[in-house]
N, C-alpha and C. Protein backbone atom coordinates (compact mmCIF):
# COMPACT_ATOMS: atom_id res chain seq x y z
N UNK A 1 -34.88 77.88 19.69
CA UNK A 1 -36.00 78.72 19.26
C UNK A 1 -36.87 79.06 20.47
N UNK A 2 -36.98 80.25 21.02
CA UNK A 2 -37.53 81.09 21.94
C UNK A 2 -39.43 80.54 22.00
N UNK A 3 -40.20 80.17 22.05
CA UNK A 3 -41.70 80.73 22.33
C UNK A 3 -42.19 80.86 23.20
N UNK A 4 -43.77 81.68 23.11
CA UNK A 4 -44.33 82.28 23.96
C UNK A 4 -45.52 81.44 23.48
N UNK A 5 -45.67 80.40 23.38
CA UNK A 5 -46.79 79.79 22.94
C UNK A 5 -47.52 79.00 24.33
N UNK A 6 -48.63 78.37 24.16
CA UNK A 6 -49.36 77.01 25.11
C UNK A 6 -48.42 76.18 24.77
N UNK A 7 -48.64 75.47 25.89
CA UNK A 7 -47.73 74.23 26.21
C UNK A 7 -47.71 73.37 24.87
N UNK A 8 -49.20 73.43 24.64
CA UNK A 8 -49.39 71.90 23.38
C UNK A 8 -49.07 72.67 22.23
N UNK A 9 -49.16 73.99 22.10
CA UNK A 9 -49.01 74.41 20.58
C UNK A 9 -47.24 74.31 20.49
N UNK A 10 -46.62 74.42 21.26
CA UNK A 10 -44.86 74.53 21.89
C UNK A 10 -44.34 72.39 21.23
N UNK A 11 -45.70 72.13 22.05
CA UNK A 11 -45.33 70.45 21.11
C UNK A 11 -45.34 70.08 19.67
N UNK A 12 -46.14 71.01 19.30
CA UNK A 12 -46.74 70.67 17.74
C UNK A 12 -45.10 71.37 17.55
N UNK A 13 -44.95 72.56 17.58
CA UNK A 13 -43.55 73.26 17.38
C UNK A 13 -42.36 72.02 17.27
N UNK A 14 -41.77 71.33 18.22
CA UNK A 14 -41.35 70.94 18.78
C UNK A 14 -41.19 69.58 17.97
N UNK A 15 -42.37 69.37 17.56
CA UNK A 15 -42.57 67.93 16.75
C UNK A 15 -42.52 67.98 15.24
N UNK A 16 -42.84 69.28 14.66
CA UNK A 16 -42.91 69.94 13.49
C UNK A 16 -40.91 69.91 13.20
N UNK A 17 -40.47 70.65 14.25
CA UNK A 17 -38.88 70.88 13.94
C UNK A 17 -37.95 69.68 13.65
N UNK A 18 -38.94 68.48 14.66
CA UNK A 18 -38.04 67.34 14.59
C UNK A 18 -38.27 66.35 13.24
N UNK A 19 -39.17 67.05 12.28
CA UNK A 19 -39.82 66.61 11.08
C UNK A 19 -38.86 66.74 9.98
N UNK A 20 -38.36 68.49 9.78
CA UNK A 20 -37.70 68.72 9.27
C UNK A 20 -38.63 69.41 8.38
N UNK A 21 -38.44 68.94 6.47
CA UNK A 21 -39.33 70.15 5.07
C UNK A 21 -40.43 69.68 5.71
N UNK A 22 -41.31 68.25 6.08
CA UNK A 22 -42.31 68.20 5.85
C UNK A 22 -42.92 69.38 7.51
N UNK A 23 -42.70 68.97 8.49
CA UNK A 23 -42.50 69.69 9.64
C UNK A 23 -42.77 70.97 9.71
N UNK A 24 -42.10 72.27 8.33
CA UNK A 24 -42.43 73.00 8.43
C UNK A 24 -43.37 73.40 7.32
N UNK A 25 -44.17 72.39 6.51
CA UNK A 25 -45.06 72.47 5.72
C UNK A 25 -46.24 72.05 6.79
N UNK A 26 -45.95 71.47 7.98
CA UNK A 26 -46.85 71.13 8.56
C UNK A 26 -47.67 72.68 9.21
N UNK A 27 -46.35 73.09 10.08
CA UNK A 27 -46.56 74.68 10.97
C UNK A 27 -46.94 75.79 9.70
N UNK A 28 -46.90 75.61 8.43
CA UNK A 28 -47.07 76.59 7.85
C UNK A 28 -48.79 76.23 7.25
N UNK A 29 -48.94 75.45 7.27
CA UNK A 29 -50.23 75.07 7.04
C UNK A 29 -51.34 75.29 8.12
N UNK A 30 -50.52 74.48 9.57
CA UNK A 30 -51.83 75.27 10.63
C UNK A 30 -52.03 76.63 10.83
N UNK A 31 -50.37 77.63 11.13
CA UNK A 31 -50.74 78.61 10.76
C UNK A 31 -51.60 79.73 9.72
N UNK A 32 -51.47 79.26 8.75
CA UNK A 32 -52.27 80.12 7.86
C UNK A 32 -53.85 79.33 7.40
N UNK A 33 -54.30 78.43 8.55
CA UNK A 33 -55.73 77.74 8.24
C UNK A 33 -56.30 78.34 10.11
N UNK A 34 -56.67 77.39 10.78
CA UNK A 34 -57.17 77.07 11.70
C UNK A 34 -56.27 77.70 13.05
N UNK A 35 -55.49 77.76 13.52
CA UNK A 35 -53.88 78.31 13.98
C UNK A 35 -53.62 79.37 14.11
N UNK A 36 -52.55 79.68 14.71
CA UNK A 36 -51.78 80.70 14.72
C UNK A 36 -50.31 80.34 15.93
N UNK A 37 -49.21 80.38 14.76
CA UNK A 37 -48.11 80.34 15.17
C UNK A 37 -47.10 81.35 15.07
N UNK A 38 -47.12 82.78 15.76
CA UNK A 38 -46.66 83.84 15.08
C UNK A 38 -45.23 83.65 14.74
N UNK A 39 -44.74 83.70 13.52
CA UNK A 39 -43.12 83.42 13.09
C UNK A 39 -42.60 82.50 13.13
N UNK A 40 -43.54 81.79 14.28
CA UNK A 40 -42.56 80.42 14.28
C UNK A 40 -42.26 79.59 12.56
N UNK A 41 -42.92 80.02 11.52
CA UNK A 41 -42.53 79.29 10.91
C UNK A 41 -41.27 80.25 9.99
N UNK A 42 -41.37 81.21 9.83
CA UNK A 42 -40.31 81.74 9.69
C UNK A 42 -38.64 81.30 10.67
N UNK A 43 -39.09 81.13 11.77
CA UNK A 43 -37.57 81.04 12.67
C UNK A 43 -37.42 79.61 12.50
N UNK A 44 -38.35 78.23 12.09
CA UNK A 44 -37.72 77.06 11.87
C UNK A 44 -37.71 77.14 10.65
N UNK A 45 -37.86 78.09 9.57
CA UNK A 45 -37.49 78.20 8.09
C UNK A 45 -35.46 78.65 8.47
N UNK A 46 -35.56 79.65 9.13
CA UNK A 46 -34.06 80.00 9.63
C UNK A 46 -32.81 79.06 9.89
N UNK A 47 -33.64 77.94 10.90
CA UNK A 47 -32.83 77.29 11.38
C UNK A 47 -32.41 76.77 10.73
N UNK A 48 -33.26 75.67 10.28
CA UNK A 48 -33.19 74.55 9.42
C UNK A 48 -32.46 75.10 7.71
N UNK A 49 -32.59 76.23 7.87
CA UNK A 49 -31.58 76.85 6.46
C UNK A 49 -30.29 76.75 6.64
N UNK A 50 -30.00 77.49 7.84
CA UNK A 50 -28.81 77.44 8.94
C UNK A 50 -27.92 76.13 8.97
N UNK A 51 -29.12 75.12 9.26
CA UNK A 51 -28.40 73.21 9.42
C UNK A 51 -27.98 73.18 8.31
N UNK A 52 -28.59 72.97 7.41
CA UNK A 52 -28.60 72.56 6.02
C UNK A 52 -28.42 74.31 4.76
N UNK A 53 -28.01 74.63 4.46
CA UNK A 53 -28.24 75.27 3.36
C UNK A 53 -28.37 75.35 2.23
N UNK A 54 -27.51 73.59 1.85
CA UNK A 54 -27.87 73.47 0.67
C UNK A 54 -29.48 72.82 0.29
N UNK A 55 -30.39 72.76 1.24
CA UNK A 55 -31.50 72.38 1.36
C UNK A 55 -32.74 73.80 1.57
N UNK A 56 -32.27 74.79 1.47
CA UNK A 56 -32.45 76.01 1.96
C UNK A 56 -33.70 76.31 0.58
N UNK A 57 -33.67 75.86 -0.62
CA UNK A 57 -34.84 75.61 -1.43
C UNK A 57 -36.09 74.87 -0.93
N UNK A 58 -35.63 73.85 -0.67
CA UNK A 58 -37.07 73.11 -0.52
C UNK A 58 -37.69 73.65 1.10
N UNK A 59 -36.95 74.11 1.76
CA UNK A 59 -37.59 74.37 3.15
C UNK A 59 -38.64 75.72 2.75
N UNK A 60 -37.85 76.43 1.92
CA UNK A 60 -38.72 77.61 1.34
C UNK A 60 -39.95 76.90 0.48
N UNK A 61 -39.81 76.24 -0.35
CA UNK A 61 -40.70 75.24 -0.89
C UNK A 61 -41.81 74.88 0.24
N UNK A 62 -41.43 74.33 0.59
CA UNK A 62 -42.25 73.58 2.05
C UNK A 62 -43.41 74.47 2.37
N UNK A 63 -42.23 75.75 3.22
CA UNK A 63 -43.29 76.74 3.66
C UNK A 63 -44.18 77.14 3.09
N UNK A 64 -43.84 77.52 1.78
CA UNK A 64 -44.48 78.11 1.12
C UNK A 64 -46.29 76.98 0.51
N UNK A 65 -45.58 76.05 0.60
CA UNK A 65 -46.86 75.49 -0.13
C UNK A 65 -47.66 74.91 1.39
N UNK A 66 -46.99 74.89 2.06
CA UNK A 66 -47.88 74.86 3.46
C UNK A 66 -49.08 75.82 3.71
N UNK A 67 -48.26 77.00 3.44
CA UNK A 67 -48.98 78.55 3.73
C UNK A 67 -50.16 78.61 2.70
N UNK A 68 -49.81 78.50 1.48
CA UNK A 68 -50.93 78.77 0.33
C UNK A 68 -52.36 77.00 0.80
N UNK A 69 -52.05 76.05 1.07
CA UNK A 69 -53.10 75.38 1.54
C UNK A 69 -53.85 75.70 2.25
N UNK A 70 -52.75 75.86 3.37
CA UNK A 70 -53.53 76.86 4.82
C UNK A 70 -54.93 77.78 4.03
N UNK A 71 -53.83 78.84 3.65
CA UNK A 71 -55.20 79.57 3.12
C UNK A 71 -56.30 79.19 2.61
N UNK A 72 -56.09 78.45 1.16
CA UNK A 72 -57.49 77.76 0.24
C UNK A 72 -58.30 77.04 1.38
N UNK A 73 -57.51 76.13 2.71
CA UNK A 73 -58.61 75.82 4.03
C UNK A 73 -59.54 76.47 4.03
N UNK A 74 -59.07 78.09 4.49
CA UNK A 74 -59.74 78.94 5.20
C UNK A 74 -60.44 79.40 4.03
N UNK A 75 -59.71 79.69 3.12
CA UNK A 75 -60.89 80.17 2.09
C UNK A 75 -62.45 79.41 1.88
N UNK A 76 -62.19 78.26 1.74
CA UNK A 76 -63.46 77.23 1.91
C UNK A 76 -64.07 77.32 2.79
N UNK A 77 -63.39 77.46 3.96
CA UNK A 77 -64.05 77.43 5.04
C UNK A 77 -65.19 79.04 5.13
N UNK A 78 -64.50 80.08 5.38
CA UNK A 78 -65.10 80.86 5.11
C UNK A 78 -66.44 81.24 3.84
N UNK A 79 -66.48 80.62 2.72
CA UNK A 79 -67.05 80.61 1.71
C UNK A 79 -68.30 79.91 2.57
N UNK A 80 -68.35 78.64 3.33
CA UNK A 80 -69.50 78.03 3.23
C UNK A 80 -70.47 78.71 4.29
N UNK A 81 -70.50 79.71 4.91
CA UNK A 81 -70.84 80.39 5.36
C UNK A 81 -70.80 81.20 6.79
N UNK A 82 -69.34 82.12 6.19
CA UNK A 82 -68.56 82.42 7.82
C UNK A 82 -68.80 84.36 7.70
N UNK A 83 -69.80 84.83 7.23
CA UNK A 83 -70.02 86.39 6.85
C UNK A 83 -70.02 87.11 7.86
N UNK A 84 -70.99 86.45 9.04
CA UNK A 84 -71.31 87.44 10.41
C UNK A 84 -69.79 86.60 10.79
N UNK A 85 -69.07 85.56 10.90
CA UNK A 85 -68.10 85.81 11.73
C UNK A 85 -66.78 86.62 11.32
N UNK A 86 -66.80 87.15 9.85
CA UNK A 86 -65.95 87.90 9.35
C UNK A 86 -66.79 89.53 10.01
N UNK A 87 -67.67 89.73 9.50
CA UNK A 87 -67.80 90.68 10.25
C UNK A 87 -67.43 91.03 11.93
N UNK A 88 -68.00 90.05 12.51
CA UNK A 88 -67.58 90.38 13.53
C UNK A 88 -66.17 90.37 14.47
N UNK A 89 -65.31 90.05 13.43
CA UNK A 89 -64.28 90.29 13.64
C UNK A 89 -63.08 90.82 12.74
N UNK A 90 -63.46 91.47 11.77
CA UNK A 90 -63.26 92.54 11.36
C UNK A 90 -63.78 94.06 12.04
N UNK A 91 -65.09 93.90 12.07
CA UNK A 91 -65.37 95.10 12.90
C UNK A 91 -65.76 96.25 11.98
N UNK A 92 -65.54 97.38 12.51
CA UNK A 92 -65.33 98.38 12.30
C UNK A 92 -64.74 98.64 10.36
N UNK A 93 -63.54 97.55 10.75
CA UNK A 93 -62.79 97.82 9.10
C UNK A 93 -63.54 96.69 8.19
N UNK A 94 -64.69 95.73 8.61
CA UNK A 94 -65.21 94.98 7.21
C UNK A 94 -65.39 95.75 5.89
N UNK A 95 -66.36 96.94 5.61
CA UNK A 95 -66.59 97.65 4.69
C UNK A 95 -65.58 97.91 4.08
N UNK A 96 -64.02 98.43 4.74
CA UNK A 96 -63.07 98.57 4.15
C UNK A 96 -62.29 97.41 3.41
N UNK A 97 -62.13 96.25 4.38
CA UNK A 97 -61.79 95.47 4.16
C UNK A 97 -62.46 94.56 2.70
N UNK A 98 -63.78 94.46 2.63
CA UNK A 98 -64.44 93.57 1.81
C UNK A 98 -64.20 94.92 0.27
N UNK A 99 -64.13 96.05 0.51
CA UNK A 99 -64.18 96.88 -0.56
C UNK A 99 -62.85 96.75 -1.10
N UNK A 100 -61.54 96.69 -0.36
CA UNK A 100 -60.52 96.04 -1.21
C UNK A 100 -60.31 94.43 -1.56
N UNK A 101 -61.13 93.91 -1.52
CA UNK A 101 -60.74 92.45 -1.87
C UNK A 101 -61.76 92.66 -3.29
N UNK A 102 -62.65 93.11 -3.23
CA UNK A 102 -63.53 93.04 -4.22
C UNK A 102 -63.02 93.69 -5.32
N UNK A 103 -62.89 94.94 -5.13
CA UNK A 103 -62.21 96.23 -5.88
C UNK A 103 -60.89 95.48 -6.71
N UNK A 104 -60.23 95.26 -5.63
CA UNK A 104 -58.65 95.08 -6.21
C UNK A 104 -58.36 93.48 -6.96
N UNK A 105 -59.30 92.69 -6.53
CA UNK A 105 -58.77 91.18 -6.93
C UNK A 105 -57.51 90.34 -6.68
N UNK A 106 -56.58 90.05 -7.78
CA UNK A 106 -55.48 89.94 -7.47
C UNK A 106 -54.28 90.58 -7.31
N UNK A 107 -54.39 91.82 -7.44
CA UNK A 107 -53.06 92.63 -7.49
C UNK A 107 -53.10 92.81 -5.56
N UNK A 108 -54.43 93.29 -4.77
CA UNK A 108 -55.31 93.53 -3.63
C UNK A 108 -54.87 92.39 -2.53
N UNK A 109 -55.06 91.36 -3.26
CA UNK A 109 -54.77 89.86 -2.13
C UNK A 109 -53.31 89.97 -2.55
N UNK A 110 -52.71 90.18 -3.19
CA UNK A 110 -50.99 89.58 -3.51
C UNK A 110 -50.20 91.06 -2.35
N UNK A 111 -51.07 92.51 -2.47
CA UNK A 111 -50.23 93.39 -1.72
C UNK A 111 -50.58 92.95 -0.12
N UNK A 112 -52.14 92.31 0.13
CA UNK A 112 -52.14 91.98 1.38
C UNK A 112 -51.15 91.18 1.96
N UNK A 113 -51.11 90.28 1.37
CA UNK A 113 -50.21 88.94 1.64
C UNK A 113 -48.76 89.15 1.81
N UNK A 114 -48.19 90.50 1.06
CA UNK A 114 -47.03 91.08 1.54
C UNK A 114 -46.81 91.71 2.66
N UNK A 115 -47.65 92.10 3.24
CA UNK A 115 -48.02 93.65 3.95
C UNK A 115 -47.44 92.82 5.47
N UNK A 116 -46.13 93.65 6.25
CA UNK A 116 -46.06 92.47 7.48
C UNK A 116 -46.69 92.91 8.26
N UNK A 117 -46.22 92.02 9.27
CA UNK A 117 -47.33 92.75 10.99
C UNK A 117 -46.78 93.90 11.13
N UNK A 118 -47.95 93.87 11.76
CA UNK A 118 -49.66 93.41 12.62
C UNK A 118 -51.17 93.56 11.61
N UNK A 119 -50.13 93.46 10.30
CA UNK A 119 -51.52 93.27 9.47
C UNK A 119 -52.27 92.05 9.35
N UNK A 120 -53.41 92.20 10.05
CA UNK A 120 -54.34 90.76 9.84
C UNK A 120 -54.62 90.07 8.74
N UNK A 121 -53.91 89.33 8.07
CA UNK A 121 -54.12 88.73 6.63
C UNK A 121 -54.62 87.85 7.01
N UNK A 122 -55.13 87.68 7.93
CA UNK A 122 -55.98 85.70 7.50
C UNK A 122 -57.54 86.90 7.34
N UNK A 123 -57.50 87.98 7.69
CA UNK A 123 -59.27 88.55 7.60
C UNK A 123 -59.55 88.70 6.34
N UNK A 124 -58.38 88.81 5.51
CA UNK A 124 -58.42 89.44 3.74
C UNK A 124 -58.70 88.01 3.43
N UNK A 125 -57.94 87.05 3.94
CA UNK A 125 -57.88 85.76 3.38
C UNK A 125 -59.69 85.27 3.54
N UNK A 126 -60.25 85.06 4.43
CA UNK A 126 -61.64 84.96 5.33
C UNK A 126 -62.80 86.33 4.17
N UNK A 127 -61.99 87.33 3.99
CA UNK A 127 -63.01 88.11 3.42
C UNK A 127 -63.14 87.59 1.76
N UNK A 128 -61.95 87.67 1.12
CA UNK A 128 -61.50 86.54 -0.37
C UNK A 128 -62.69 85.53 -0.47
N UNK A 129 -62.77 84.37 0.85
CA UNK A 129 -63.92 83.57 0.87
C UNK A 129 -65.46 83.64 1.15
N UNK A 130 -65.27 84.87 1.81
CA UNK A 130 -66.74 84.80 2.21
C UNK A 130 -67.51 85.90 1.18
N UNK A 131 -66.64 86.68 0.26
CA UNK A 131 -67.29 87.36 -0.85
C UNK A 131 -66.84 86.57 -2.42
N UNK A 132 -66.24 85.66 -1.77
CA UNK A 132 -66.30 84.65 -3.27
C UNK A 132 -65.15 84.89 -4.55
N UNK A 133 -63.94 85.84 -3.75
CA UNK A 133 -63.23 86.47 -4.69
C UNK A 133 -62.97 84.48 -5.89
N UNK A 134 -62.27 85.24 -7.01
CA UNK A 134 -62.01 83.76 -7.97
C UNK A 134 -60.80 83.26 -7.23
N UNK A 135 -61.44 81.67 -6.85
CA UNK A 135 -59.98 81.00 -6.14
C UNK A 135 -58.96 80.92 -6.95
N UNK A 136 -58.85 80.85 -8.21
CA UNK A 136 -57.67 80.44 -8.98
C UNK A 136 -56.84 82.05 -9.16
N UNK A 137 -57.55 82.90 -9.05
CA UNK A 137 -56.67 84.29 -8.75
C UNK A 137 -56.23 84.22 -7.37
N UNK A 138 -56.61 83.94 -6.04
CA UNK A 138 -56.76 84.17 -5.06
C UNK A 138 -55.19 83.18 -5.08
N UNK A 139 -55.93 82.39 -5.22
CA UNK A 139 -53.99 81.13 -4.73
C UNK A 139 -53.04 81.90 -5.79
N UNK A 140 -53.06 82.18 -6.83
CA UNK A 140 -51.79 82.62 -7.40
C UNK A 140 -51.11 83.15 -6.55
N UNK A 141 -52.35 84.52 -5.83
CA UNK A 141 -51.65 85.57 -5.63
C UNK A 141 -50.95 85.42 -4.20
N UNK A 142 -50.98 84.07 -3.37
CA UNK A 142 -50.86 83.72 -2.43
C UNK A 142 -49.74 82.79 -2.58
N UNK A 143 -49.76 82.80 -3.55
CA UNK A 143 -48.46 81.17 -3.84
C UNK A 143 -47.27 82.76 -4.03
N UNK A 144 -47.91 83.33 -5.24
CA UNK A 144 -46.55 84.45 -5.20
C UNK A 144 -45.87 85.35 -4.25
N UNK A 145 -46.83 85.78 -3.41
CA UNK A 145 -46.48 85.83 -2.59
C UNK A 145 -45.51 85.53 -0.94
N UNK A 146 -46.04 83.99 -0.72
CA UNK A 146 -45.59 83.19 -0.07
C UNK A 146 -43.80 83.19 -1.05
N UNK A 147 -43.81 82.78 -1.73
CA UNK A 147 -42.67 82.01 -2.66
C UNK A 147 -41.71 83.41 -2.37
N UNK A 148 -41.81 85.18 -2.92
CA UNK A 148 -41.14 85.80 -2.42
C UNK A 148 -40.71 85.81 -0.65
N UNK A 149 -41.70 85.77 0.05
CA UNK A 149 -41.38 85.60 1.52
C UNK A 149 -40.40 84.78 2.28
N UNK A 150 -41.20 83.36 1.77
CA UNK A 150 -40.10 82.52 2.33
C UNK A 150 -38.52 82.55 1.80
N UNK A 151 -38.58 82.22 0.14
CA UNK A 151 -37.46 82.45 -0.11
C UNK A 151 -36.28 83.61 0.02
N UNK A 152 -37.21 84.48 0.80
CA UNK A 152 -36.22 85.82 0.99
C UNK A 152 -35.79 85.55 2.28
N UNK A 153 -36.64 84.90 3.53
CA UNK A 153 -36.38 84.78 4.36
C UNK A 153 -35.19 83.35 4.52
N UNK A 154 -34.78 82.52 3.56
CA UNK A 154 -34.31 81.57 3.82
C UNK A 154 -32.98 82.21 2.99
N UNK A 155 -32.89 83.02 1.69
CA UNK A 155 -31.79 83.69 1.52
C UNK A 155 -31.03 84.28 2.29
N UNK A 156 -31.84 85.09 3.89
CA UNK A 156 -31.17 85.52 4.51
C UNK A 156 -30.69 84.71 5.33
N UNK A 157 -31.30 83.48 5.83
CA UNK A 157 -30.43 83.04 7.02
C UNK A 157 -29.42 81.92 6.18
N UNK A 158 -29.43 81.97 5.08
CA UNK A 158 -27.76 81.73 4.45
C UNK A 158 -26.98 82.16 4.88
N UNK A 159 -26.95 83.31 4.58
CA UNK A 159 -26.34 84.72 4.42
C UNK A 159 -25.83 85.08 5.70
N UNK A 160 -27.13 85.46 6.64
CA UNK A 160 -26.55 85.92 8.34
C UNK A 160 -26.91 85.29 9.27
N UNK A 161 -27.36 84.12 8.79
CA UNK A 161 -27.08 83.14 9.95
C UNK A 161 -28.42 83.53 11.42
N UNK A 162 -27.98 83.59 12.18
CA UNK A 162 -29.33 83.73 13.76
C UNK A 162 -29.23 84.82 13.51
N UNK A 163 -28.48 85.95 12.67
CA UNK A 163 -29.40 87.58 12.83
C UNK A 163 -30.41 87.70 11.45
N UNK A 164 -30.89 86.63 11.12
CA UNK A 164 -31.44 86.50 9.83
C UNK A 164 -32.81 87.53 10.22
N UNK A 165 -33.32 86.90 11.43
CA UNK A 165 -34.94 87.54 11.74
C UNK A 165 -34.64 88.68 12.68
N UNK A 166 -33.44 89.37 13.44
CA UNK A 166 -33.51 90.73 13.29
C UNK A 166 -33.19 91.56 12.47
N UNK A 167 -32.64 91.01 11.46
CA UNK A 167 -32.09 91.73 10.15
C UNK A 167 -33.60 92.53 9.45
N UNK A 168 -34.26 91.01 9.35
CA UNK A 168 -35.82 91.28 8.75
C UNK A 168 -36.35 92.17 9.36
N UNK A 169 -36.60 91.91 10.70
CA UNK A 169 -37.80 92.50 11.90
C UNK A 169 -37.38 94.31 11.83
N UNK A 170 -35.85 94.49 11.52
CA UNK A 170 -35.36 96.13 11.64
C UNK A 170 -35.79 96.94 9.83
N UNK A 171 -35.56 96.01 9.29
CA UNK A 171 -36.22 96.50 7.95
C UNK A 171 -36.70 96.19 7.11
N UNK A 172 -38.01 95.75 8.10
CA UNK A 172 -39.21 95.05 7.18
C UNK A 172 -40.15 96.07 6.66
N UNK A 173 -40.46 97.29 6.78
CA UNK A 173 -41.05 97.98 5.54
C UNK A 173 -40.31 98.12 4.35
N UNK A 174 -39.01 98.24 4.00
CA UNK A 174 -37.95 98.53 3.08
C UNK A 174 -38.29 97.04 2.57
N UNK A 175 -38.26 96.16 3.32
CA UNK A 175 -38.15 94.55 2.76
C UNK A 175 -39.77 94.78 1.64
N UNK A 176 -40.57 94.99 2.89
CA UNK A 176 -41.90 94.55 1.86
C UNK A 176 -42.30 95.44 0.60
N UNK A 177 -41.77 96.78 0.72
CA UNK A 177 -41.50 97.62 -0.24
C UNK A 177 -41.46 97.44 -1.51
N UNK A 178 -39.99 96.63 -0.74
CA UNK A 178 -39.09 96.00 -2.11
C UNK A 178 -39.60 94.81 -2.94
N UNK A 179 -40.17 93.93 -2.06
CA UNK A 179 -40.80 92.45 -2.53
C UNK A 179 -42.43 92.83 -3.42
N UNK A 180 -43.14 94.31 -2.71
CA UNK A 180 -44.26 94.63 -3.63
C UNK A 180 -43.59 95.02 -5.13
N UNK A 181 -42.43 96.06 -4.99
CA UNK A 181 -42.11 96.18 -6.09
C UNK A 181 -41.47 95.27 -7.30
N UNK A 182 -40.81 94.38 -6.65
CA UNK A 182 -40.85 93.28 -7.13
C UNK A 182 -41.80 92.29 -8.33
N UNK A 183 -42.56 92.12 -7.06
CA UNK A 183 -44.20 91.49 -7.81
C UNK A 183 -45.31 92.08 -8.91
N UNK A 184 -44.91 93.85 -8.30
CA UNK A 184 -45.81 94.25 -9.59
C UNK A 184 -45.18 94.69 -10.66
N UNK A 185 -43.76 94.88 -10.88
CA UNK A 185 -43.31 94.78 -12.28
C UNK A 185 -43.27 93.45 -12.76
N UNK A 186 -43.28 92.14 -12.36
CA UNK A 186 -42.91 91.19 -12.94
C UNK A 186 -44.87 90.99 -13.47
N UNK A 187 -45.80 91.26 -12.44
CA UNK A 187 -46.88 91.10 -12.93
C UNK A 187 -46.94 91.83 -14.09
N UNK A 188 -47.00 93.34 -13.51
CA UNK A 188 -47.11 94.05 -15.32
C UNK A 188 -46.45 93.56 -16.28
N UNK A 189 -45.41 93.23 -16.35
CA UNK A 189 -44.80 92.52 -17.30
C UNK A 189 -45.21 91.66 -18.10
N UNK A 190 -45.48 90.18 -17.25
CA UNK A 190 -46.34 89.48 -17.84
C UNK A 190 -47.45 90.07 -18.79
N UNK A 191 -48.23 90.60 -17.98
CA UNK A 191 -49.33 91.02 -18.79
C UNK A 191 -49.15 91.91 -20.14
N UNK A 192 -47.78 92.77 -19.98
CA UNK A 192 -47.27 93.18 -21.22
C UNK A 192 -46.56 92.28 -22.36
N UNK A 193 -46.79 91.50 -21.85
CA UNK A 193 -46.13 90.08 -22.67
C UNK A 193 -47.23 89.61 -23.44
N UNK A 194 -48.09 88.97 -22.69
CA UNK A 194 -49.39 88.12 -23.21
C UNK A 194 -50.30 89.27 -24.41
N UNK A 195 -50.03 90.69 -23.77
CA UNK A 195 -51.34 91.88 -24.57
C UNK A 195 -50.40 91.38 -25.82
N UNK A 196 -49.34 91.93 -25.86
CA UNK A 196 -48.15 91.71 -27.29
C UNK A 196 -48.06 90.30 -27.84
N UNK A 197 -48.26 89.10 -27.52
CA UNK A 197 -47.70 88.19 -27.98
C UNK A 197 -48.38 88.09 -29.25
N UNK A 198 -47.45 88.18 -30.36
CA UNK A 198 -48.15 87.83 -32.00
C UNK A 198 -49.86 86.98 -32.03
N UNK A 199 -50.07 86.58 -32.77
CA UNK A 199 -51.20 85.83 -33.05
C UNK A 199 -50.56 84.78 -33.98
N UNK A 200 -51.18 83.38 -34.12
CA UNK A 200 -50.14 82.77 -35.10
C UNK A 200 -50.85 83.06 -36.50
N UNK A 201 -50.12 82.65 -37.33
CA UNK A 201 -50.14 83.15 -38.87
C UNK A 201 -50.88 81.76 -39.14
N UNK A 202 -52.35 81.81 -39.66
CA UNK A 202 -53.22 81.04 -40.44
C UNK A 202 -52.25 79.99 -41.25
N UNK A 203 -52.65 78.60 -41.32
CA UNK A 203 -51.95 77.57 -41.59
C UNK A 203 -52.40 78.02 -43.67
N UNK A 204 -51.32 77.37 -44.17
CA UNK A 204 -51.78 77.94 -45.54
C UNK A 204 -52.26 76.07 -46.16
């Protein structure tokens, strides 16, 4: 596995891989809190699919619940009072930014969370907290998210093996496309489920 990281963040890497599920629940957690490990947790989601495949669930597992902690971190963190530093690093796009988290809720955080690079999702994540979006919408839409990602990404390196992450990287708008469309029929759905579900019939 290639990086371009600091020496010590290259150790955490390094020490994370030699961990194995928990390892990359570890990298997926600093990344999406405090951190930033770009892909790396995707390419030791690869590998380690690669070693093992019939283990290729729980590594997606792993990640995934790594990533959604990460966030609720930052969400807290941001909540207790991080506004001027969201602003100021948002910039220019806060207004935009805080107007879709507010506006959209969970459908808003679940398309962010799809959306790949160079979209800044830890700022949606940071804006979620510092305007108070509802945490229990906020992680859904982050767990569902995550859960399509990883597991798509660990389907592929079943499948193709070390071209798993140029496979992704060449058609990742088509990918995320597909994974939004995905998410919002199964959401509408649901919700067409629950509007319909009978009422029960009064006990006699």
């Amino acid at each position: 596995m290639s990086l371009s990281l600091n020496s010590w963040k290259q150790k955490i890497v390094a020490f994370a891989a030699g961990l194995g599920a928990p390892g990359l629940l570890l990298i997926s957690f600093l990344d999406s809190s405090v951190l930033s490990f770009p892909i790396i947790n995707d390419l030791l989601l690869i590998q380690l699919s690669m070693q093992r495949p019939e283990r290729m669930p729980l590594y997606a597992l792993m990640a995934s619940l790594g990533s959604v902690l990460g966030c609720v971190v930052l969400y807290f963190l941001a909540r207790t009072g991080g506004e001027a530093y969201f602003h100021r690093k948002a910039g220019a796009r806060a207004h935009a930014i805080r107007h879709w988290v507010e506006r959209n809720g969970f459908g808003g955080m679940l398309i962010a969370a799809l959306l790949p690079p160079p979209t800044p999702f830890k700022i949606f994540v940071f804006a979620a907290g510092v305007f108070e979006a509802p945490v229990l919408g906020f992680a859904a839409a982050i767990t569902l998210a995550r859960l399509f990602r990883y597991f798509g990404v660990g389907y592929l390196a079943v499948r193709y093996g070390a071209d798993a992450m140029p496979f992704l990287m060449a058609h990742k708008i088509q990918a995320t496309l597909l994974a939004i469309g995905l998410v919002a029929a199964s959401y509408l759905l649901s919700r067409w489920i629950l509007r319909h579900r009978p009422h029960p019939e009064p006990q006699k």
